[in-house]
C-alpha atoms as a PDB file:
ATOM      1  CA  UNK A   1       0.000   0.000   0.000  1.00  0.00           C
ATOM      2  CA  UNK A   2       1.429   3.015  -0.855  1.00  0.00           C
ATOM      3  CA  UNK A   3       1.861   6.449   1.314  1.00  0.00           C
ATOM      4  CA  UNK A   4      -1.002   8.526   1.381  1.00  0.00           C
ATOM      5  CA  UNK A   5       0.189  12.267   0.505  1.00  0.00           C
ATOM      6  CA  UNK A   6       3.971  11.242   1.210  1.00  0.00           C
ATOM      7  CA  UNK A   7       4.830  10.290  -2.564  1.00  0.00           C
ATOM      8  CA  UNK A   8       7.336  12.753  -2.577  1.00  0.00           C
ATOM      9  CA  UNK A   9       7.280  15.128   0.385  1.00  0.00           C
ATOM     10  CA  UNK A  10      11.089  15.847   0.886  1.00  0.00           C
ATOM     11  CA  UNK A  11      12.046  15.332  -2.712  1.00  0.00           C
ATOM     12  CA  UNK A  12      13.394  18.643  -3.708  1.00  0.00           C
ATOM     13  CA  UNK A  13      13.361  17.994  -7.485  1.00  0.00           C
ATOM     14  CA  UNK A  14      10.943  14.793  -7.751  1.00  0.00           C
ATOM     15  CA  UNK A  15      10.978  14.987 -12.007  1.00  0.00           C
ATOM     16  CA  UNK A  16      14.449  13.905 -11.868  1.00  0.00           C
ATOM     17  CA  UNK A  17      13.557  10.781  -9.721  1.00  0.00           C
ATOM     18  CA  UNK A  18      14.201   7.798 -12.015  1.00  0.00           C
ATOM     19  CA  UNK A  19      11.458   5.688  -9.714  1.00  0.00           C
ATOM     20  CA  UNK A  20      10.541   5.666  -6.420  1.00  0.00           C
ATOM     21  CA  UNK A  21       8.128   3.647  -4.647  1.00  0.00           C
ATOM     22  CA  UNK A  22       6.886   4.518  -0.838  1.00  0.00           C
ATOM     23  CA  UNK A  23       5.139   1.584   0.676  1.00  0.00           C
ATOM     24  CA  UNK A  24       2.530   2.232   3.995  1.00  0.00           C
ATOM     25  CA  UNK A  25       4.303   0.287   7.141  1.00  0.00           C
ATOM     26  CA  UNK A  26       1.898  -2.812   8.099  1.00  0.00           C
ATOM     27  CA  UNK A  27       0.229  -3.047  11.429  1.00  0.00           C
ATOM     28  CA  UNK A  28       2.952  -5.243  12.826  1.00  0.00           C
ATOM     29  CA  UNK A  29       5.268  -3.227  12.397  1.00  0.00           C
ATOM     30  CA  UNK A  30       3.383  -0.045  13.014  1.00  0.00           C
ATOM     31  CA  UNK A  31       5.365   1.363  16.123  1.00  0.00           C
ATOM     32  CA  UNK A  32       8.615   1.008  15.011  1.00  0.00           C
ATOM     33  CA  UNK A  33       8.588   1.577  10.862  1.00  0.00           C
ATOM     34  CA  UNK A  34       6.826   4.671   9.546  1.00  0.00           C
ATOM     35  CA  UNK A  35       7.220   3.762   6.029  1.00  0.00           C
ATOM     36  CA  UNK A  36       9.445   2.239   3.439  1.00  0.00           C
ATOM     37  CA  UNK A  37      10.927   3.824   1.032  1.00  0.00           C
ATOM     38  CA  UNK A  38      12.499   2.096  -2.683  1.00  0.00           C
ATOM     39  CA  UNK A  39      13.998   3.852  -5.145  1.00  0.00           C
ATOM     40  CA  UNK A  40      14.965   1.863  -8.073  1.00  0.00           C
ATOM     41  CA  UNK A  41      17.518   3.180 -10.886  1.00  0.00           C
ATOM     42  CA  UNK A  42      18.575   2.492 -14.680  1.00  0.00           C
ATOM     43  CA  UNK A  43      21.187   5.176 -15.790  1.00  0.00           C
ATOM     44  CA  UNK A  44      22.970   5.393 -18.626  1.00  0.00           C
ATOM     45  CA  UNK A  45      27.393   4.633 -19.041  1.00  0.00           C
ATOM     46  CA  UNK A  46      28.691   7.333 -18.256  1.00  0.00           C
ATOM     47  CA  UNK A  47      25.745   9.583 -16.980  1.00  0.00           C
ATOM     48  CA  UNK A  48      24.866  10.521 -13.128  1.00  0.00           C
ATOM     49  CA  UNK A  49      21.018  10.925 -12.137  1.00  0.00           C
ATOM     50  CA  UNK A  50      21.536  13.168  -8.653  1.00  0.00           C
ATOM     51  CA  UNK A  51      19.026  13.262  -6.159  1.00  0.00           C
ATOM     52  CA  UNK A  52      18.311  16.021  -3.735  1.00  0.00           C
ATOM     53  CA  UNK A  53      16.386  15.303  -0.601  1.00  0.00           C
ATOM     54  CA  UNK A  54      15.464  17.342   2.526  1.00  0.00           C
ATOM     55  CA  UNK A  55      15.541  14.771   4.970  1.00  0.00           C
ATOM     56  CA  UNK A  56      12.802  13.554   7.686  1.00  0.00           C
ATOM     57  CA  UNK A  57      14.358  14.371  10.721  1.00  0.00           C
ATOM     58  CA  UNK A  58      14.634  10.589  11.699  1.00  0.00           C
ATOM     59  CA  UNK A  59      16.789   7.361  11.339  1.00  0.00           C
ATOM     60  CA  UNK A  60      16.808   5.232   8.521  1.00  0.00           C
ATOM     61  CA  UNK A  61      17.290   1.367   7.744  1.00  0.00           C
ATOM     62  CA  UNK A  62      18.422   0.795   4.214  1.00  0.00           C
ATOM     63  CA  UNK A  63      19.559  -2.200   2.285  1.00  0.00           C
ATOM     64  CA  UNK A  64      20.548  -1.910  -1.316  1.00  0.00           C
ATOM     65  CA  UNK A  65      22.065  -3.139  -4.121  1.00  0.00           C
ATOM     66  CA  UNK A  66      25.921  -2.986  -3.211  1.00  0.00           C
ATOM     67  CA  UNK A  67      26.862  -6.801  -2.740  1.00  0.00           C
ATOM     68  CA  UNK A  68      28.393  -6.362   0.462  1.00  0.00           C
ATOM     69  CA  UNK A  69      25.983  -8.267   2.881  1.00  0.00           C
ATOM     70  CA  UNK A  70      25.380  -5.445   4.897  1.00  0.00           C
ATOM     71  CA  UNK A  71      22.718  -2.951   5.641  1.00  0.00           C
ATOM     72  CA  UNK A  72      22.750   0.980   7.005  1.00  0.00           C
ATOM     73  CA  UNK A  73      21.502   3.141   9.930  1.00  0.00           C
ATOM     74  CA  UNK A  74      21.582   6.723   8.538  1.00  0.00           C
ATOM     75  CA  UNK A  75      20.865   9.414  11.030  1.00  0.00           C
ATOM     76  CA  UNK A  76      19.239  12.531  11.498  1.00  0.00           C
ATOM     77  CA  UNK A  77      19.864  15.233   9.206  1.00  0.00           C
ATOM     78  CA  UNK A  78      20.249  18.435  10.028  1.00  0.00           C
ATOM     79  CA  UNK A  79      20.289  20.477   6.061  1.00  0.00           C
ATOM     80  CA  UNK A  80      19.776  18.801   2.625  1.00  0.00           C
ATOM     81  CA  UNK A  81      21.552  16.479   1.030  1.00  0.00           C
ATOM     82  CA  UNK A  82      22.139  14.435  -2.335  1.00  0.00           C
ATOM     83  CA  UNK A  83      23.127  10.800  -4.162  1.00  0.00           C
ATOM     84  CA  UNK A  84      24.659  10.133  -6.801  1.00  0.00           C
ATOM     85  CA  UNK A  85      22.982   7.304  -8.748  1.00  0.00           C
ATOM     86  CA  UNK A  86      25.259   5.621 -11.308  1.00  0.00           C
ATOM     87  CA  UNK A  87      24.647   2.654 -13.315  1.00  0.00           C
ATOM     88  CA  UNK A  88      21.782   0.118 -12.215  1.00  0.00           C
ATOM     89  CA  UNK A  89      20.664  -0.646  -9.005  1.00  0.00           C
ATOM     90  CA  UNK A  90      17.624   0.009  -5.815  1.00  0.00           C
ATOM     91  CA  UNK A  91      17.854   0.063  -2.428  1.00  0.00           C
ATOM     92  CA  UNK A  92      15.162  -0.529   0.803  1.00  0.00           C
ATOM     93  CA  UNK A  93      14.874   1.693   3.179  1.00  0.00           C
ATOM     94  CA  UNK A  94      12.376   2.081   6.197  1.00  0.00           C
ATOM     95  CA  UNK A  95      11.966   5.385   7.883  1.00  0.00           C
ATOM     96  CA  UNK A  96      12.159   4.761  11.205  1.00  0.00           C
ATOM     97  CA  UNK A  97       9.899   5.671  14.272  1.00  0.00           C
ATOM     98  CA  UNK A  98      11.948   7.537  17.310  1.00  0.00           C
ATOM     99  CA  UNK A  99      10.889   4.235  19.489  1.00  0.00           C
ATOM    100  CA  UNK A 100      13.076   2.143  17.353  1.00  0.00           C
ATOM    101  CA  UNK A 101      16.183   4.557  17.237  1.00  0.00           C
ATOM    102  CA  UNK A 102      17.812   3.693  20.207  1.00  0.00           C
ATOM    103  CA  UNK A 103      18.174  -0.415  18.839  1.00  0.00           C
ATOM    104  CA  UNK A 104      20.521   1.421  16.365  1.00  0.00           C
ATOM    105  CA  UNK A 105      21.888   4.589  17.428  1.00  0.00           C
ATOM    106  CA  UNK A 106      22.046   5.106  21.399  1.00  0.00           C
ATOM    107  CA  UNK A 107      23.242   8.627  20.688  1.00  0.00           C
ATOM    108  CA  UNK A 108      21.423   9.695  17.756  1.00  0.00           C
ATOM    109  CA  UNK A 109      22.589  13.249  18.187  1.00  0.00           C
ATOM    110  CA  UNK A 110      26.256  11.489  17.565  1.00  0.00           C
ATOM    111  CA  UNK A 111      25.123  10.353  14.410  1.00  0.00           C
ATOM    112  CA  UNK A 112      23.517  13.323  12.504  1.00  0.00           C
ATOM    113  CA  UNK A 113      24.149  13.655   9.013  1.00  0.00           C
ATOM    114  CA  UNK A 114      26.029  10.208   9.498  1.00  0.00           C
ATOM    115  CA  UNK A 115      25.894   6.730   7.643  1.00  0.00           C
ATOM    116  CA  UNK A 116      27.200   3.636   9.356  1.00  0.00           C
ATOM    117  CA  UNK A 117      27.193   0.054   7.841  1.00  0.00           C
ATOM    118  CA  UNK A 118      25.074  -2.632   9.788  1.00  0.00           C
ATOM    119  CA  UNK A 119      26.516  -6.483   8.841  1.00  0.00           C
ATOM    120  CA  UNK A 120      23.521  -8.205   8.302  1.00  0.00           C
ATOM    121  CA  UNK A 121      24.526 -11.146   5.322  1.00  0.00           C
ATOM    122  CA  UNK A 122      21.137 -12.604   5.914  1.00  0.00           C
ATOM    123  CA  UNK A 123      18.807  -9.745   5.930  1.00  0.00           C
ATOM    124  CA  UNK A 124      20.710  -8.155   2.523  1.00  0.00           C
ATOM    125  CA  UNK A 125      20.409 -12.028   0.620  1.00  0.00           C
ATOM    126  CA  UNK A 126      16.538 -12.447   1.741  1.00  0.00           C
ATOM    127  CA  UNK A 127      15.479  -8.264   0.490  1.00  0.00           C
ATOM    128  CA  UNK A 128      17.942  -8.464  -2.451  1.00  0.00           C
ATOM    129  CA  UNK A 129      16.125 -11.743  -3.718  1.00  0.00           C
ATOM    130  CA  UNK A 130      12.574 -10.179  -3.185  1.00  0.00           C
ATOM    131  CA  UNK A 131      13.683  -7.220  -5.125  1.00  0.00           C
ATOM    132  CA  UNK A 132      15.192  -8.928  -8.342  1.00  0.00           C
ATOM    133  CA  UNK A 133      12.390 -10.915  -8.416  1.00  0.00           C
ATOM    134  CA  UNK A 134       9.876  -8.154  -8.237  1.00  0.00           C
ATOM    135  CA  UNK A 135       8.369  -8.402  -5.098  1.00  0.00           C
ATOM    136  CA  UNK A 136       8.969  -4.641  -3.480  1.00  0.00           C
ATOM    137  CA  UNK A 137       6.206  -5.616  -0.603  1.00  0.00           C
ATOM    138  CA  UNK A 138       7.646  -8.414   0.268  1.00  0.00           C
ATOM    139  CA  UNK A 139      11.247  -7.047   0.342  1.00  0.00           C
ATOM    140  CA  UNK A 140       9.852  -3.922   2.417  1.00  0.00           C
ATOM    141  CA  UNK A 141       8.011  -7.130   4.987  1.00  0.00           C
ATOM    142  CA  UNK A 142      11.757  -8.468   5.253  1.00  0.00           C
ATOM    143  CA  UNK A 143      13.120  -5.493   6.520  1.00  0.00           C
ATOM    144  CA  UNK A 144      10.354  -4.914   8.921  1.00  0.00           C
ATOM    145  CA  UNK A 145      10.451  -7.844  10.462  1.00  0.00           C
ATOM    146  CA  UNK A 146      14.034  -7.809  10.616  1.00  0.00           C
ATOM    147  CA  UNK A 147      13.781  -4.189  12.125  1.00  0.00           C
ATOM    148  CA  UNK A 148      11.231  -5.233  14.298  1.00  0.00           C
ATOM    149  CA  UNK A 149      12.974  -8.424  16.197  1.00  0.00           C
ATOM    150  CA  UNK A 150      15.734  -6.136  16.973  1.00  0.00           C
ATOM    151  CA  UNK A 151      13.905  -3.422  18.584  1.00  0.00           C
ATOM    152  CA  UNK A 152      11.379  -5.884  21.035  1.00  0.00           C
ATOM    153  CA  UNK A 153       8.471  -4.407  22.603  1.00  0.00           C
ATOM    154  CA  UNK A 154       7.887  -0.771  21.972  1.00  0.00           C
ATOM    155  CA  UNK A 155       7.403   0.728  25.699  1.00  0.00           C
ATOM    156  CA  UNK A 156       5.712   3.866  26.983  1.00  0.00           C
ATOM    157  CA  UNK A 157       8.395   6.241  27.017  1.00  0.00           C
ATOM    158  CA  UNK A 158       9.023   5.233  22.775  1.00  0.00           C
ATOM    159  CA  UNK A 159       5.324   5.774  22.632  1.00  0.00           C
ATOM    160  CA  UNK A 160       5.408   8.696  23.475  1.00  0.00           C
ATOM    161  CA  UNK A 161       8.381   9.607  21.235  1.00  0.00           C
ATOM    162  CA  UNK A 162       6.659   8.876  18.567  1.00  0.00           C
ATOM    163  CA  UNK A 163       3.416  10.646  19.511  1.00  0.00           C
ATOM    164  CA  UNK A 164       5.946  13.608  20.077  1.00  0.00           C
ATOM    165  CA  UNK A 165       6.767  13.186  15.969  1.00  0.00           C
ATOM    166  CA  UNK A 166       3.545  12.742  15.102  1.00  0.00           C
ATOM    167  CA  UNK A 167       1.828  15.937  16.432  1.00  0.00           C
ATOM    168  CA  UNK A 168       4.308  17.572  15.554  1.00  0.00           C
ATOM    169  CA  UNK A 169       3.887  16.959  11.791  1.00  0.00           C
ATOM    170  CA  UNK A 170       0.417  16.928  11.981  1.00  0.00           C
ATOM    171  CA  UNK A 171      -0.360  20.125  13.531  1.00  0.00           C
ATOM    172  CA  UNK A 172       0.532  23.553  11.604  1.00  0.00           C
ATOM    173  CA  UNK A 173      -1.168  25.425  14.606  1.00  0.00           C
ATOM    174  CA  UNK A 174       2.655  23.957  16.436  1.00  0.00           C
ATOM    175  CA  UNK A 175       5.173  26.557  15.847  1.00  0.00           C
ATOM    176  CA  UNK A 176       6.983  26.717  18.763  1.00  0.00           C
ATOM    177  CA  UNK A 177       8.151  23.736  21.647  1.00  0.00           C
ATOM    178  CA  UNK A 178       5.616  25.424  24.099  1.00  0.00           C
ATOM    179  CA  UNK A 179       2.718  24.356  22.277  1.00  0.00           C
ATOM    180  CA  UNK A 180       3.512  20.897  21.734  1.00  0.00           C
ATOM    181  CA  UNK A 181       4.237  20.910  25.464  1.00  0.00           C
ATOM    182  CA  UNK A 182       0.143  22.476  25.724  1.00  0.00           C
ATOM    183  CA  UNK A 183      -0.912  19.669  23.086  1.00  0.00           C
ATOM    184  CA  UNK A 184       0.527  16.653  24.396  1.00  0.00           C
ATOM    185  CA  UNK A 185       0.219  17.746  28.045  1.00  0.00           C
ATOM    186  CA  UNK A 186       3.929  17.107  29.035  1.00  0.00           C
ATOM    187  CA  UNK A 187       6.637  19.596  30.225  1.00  0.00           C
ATOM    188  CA  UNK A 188       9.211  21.183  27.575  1.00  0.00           C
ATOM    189  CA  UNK A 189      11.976  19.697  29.205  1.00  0.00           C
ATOM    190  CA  UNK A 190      10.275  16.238  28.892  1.00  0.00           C
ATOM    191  CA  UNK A 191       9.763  16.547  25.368  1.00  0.00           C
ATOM    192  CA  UNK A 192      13.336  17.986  24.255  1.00  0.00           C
ATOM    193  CA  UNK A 193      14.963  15.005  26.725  1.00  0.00           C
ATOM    194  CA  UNK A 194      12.356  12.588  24.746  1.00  0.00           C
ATOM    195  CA  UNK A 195      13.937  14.664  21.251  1.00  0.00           C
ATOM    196  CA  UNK A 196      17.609  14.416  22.279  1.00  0.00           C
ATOM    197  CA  UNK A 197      16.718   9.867  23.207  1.00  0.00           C
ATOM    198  CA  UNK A 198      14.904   9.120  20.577  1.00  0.00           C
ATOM    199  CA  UNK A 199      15.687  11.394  17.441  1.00  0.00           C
ATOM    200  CA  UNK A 200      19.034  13.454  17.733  1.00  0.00           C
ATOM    201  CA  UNK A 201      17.380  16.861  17.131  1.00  0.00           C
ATOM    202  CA  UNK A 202      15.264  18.963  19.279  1.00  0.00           C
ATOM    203  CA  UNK A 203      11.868  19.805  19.198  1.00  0.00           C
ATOM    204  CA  UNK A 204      12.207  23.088  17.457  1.00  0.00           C
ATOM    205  CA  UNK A 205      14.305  21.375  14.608  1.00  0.00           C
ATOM    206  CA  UNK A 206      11.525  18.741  13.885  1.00  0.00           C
ATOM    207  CA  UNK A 207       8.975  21.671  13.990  1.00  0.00           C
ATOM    208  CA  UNK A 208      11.584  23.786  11.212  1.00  0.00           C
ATOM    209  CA  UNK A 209      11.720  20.557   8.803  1.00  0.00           C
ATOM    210  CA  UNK A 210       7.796  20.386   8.521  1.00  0.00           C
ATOM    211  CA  UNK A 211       7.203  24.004   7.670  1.00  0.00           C
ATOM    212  CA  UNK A 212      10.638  23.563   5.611  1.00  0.00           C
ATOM    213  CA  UNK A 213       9.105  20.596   3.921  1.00  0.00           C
ATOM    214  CA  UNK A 214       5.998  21.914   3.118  1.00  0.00           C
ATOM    215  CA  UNK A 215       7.197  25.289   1.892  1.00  0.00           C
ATOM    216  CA  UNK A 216       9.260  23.518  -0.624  1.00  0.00           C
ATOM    217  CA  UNK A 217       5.644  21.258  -1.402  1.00  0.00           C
ATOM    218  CA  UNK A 218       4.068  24.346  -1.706  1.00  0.00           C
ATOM    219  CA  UNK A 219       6.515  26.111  -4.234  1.00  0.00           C
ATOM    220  CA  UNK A 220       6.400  22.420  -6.487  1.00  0.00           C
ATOM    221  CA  UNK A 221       2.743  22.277  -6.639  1.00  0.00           C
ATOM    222  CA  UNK A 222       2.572  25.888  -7.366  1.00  0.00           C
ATOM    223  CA  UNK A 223       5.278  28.168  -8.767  1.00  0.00           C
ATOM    224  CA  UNK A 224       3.420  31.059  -9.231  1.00  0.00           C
ATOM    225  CA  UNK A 225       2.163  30.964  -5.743  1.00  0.00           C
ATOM    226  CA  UNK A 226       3.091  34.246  -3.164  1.00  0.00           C
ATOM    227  CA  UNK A 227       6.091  33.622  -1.365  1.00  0.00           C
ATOM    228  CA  UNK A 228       5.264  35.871   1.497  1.00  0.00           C
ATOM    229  CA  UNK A 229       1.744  34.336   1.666  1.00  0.00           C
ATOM    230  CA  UNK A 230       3.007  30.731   1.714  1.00  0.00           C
ATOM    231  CA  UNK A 231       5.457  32.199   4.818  1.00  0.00           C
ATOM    232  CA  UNK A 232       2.532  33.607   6.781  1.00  0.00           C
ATOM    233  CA  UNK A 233       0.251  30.424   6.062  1.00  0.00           C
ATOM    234  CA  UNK A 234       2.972  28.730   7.263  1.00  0.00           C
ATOM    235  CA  UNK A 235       3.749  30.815  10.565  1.00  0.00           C
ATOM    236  CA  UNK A 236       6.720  32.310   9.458  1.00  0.00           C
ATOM    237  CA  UNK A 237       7.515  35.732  10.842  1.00  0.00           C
ATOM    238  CA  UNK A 238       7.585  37.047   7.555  1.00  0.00           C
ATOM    239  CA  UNK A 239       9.127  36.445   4.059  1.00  0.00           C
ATOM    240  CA  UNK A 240      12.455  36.980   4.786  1.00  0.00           C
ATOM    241  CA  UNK A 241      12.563  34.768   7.577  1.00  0.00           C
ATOM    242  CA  UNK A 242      11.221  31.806   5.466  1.00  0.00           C
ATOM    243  CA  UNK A 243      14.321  32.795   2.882  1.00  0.00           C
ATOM    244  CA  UNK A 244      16.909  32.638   5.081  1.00  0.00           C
ATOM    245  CA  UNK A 245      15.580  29.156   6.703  1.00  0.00           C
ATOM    246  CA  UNK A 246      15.819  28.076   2.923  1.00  0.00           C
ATOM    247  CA  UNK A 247      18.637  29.404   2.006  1.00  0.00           C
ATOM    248  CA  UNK A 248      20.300  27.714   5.451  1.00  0.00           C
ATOM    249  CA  UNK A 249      19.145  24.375   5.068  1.00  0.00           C
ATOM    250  CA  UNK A 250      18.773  23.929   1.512  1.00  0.00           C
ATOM    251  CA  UNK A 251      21.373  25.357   0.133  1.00  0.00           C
ATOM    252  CA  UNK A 252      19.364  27.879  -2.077  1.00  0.00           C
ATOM    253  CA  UNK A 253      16.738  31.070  -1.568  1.00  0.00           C
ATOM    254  CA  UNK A 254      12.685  29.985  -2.202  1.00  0.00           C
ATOM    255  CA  UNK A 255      13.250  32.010  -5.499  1.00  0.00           C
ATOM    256  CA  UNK A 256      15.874  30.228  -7.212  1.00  0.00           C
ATOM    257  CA  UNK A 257      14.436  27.032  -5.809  1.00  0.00           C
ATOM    258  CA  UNK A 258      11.231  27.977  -8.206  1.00  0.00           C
ATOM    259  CA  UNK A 259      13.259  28.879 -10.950  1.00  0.00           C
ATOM    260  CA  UNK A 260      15.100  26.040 -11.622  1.00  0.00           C
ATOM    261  CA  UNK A 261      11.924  23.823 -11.163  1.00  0.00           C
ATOM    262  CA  UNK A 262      11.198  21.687 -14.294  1.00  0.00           C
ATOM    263  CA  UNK A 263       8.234  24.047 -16.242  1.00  0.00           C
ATOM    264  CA  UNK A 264       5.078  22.243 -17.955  1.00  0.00           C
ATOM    265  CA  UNK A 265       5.876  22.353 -21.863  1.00  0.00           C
END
């Protein structure tokens, strides 16, 4: 099943995507995978496809098509980023829930912006077999599971990470720490130690990536659109504050961002 409304949220440039499929996590694994995430690849000798991505501010599991037997916890980020896809090949990853950071990372803020290989010979034969022969759904069940069994029981403090994560995407009215504190009913120094466990960032950096997020959503689906309007929708102090924020993170102002958008012919 794919992601409702998440097909490419965090793709900067999505028309240069060569395919990319994001696949809804199953019940079973509903606490500790958010979603998985399979990009798939074809390029030509000699040519590079590069992708740009702002980042959810979260781990990552990912097994792909280096024939290494290993897989990958990739931590926070804290700006955007890019690959460089050469050649043929895919990979599987699973966005992670903060309850299931800790099985990987037990100082997430230690690994921002970081990669670090996981051996795991069975795990890579099991999802690379699924994926040559098709099967994306069950290669994304393989890495659950597998994800899963090494986390154990979610418990109430990962819980309530991950209710932390989830309000705070879900709720535009959530601009600054103090009012997730008001919506979840739990001190601000509960939530940024729950931020600082369990993701690597704090609170006000996972509220910046979902207005940063969506801004760049907004200027994709429309480029004509009012950059000071999408600021003030957004609870921006004003227009220049949403530049610089940009310009900081991703590397570029809102402006040239639209302009070098792909253009209907």
């Amino acid at each position: 099943m794919s992601v409702p409304g998440r097909a490419t949220l965090g793709v900067l440039y999505p028309a240069r995507l060569p395919k990319l499929t994001r696949l809804a996590a199953p019940p079973e694994f509903a606490e500790v995978v958010r979603w998985f995430w399979i990009p798939q690849w074809d390029v030509e000798p000699g040519r590079v496809s590069r992708q740009h991505v702002v980042g959810f501010p979260a781990g990552n599991v990912v097994v792909d098509s280096r024939e290494d037997g290993s897989a990958g916890f990739a931590g926070p980020t804290t700006r955007a980023s890019h690959q460089d896809l050469r050649g043929r090949g895919w990979a599987v990853g699973a966005l992670l829930h903060p309850a299931a950071v800790p099985a990987f990372s037990p100082d997430p803020a230690a690994d921002r912006d970081g990669y670090r290989r996981i051996e795991a010979p069975g795990l890579h034969r099991l999802v690379s077999a699924e994926v040559g022969a098709g099967r994306l759904e069950a290669a994304a069940g393989a890495l659950g599971r597998w994800i899963a069994e090494r986390v154990g029981p979610v418990g109430d403090e990962g819980r309530a990470a991950n209710e932390l994560v989830a309000v705070v995407e879900a709720d535009p009215a959530i601009v600054r720490l103090e009012d997730a504190a008001a919506r979840l009913g739990r001190s601000p120094r509960t939530l940024q130690r729950l931020a600082r466990r369990y993701v690597g960032l704090p609170p006000a950096a996972l509220i910046r990536r979902r207005r940063l997020q969506e801004a760049a959503e907004r200027v994709r689906a429309d480029p004509g659109a009012d950059l000071a309007r999408i600021a003030a929708d957004l609870g921006y102090a004003d227009h220049a504050h949403l530049t610089n924020e940009f310009r900081r993170v991703l590397g570029v102002a809102p402006s040239r961002y639209r302009r070098e958008l792909p253009h209907p012919s």
